[in-house]
C-alpha atoms as a PDB file:
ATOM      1  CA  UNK A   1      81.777  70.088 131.206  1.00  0.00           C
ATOM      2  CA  UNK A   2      81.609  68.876 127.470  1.00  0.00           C
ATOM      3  CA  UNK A   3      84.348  69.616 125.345  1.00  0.00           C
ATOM      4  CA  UNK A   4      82.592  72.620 123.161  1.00  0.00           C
ATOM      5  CA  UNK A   5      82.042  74.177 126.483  1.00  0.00           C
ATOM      6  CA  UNK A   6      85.880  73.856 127.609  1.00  0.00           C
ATOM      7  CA  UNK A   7      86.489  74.950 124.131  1.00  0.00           C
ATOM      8  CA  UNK A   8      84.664  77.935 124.672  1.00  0.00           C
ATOM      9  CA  UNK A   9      86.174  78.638 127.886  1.00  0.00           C
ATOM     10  CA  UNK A  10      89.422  78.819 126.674  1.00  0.00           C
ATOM     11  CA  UNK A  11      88.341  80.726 123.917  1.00  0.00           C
ATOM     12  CA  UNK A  12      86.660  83.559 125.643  1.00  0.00           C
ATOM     13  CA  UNK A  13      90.718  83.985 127.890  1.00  0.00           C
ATOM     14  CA  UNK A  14      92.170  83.922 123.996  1.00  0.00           C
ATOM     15  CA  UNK A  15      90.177  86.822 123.549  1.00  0.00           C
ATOM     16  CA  UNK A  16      90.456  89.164 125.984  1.00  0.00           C
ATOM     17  CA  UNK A  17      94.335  88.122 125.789  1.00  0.00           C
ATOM     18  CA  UNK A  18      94.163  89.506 121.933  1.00  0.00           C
ATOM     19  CA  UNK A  19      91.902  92.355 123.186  1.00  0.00           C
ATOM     20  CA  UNK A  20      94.347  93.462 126.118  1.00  0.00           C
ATOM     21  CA  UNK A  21      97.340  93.413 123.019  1.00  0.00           C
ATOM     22  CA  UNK A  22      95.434  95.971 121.116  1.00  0.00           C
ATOM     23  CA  UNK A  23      93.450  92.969 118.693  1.00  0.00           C
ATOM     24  CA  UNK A  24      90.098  94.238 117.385  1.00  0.00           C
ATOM     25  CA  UNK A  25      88.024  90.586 117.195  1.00  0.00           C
ATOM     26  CA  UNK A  26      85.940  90.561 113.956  1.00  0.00           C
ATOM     27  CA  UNK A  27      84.540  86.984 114.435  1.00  0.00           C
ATOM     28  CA  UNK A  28      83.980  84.116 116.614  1.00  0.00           C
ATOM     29  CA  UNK A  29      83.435  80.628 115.791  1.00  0.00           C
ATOM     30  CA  UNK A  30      83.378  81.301 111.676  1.00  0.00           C
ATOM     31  CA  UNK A  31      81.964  78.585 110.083  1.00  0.00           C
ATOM     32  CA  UNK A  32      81.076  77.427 106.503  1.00  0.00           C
ATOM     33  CA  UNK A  33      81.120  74.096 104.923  1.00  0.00           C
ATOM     34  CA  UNK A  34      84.679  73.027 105.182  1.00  0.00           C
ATOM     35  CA  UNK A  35      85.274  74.102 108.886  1.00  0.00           C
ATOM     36  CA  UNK A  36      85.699  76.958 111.434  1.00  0.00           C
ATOM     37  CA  UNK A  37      87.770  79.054 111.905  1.00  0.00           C
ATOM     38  CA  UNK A  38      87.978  80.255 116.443  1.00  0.00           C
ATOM     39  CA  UNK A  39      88.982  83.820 116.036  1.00  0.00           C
ATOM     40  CA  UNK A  40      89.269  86.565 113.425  1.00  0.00           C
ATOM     41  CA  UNK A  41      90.895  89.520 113.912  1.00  0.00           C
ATOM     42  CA  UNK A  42      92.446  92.960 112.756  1.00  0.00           C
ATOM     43  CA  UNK A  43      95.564  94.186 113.976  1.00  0.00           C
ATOM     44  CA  UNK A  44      98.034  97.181 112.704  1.00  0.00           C
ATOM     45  CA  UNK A  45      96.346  96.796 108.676  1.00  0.00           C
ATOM     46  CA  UNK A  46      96.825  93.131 108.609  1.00  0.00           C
ATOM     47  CA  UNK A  47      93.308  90.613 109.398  1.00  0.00           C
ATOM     48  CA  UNK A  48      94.393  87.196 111.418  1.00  0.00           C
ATOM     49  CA  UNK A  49      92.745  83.989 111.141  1.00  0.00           C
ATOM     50  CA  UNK A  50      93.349  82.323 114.364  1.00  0.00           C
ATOM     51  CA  UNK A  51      93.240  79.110 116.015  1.00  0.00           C
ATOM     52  CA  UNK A  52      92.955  78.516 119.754  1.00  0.00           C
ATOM     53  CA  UNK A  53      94.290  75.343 121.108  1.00  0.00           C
ATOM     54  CA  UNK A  54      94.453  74.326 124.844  1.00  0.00           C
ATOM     55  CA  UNK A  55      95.931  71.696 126.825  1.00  0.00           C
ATOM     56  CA  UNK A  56      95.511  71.190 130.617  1.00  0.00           C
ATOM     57  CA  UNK A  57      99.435  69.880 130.591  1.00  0.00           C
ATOM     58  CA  UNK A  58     102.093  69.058 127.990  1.00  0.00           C
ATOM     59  CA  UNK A  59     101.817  64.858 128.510  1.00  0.00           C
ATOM     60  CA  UNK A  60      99.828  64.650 125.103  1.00  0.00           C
ATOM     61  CA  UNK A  61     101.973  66.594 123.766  1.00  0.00           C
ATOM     62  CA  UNK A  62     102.669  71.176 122.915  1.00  0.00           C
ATOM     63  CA  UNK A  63      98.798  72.414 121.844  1.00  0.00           C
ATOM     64  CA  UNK A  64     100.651  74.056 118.815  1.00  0.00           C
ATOM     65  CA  UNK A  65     101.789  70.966 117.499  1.00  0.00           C
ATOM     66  CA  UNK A  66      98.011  69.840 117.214  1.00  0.00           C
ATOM     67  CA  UNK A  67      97.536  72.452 114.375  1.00  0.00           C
ATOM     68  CA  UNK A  68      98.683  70.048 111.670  1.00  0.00           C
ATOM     69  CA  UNK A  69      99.032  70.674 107.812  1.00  0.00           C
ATOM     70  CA  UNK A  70      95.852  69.029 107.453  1.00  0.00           C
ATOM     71  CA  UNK A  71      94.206  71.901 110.088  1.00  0.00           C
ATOM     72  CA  UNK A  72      95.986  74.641 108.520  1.00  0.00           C
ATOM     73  CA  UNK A  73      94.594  73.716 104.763  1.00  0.00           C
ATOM     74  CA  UNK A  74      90.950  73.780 106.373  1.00  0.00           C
ATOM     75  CA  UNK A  75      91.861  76.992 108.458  1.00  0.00           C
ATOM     76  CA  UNK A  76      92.808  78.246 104.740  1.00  0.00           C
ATOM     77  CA  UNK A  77      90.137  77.410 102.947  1.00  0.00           C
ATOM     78  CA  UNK A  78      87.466  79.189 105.739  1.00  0.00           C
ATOM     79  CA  UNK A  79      90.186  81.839 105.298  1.00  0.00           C
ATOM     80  CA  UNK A  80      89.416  82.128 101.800  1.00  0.00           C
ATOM     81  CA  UNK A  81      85.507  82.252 101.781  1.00  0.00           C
ATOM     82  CA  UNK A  82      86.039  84.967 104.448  1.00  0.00           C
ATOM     83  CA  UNK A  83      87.998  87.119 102.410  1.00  0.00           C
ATOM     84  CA  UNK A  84      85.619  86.800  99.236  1.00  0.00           C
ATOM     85  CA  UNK A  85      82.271  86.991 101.222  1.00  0.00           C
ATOM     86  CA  UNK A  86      84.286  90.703 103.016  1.00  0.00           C
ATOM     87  CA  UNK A  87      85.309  91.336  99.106  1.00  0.00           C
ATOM     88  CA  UNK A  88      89.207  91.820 100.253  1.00  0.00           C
ATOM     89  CA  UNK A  89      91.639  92.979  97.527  1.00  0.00           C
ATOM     90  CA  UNK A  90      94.676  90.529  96.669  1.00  0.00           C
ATOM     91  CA  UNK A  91      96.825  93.194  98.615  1.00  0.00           C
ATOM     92  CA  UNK A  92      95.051  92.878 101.485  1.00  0.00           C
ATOM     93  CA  UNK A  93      97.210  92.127 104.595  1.00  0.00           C
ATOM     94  CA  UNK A  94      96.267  88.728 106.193  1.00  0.00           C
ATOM     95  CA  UNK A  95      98.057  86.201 108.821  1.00  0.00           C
ATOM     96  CA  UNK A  96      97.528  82.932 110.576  1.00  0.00           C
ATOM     97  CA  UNK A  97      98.383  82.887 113.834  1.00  0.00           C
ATOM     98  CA  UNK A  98      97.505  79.786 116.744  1.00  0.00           C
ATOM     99  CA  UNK A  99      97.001  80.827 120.421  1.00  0.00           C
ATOM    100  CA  UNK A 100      97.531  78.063 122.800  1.00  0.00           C
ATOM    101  CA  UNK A 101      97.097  77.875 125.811  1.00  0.00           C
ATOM    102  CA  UNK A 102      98.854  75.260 128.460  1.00  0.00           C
ATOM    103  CA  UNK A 103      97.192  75.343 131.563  1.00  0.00           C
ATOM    104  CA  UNK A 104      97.110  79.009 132.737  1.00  0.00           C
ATOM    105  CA  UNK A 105     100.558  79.615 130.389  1.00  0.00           C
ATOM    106  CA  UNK A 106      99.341  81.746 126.925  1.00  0.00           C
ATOM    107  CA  UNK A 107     101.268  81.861 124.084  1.00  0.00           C
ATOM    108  CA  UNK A 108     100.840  83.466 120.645  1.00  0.00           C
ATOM    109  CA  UNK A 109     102.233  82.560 117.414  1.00  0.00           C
ATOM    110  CA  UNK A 110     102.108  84.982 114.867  1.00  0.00           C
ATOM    111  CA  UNK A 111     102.124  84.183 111.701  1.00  0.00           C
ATOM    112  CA  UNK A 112     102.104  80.700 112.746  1.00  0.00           C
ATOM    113  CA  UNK A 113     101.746  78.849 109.466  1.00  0.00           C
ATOM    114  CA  UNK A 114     101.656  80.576 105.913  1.00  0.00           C
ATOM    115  CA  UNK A 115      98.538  79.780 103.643  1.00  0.00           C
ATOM    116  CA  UNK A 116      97.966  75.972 102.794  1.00  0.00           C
ATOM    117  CA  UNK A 117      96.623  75.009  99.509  1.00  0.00           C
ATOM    118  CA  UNK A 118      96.487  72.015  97.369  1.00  0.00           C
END
């Protein structure tokens, strides 16, 4: 298996993990020119922007710690096209979160990172 395939593996369990905690997925895959963004959401009033990151064991390291400032700007900036392409308000509720996953073990941070910008 290639690694967009794995990817998408991994994605798909991130979903029905959000799904099964009462998550309504928006998006998949949401891409425009500055990068992608795995899985949008809505949850309780508030629309996440989240990334998936998996790891078959912990010897390169925790999954989360592969969402670095540099991924989170990106993450932002598809963050922000979304929201003016959807024509959200300033007060509209949003969040990053990151789902990893470590072997079978899922964990979710909300509100993971707050919004990057240069």
């Amino acid at each position: 298996m290639n690694k967009r395939t794995i990817g998408a593996q991994y994605e798909d369990m991130a979903v029905l993990f959000l799904q099964s905690k009462g998550v309504r997925i928006l998006e998949r895959n949401f891409r425009n020119r500055f990068g992608e963004i795995d899985i949008i959401g809505y949850d309780q009033d508030t629309y996440l922007f989240i990334e998936v990151k998996y790891r078959k064991t912990s010897r390169v390291g925790d999954p989360a710690s592969a969402v670095t400032v540099s991924k989170q700007m990106t993450i932002c900036k598809v963050a922000d096209y979304y929201r003016v392409c959807h024509h959200f308000s300033e007060a509209t509720s949003c969040r990053f979160d990151v789902i990893t996953i470590l072997g079978e073990n899922i964990s979710w941070y909300q509100n993971a990172f707050p919004y990057q910008h240069r």
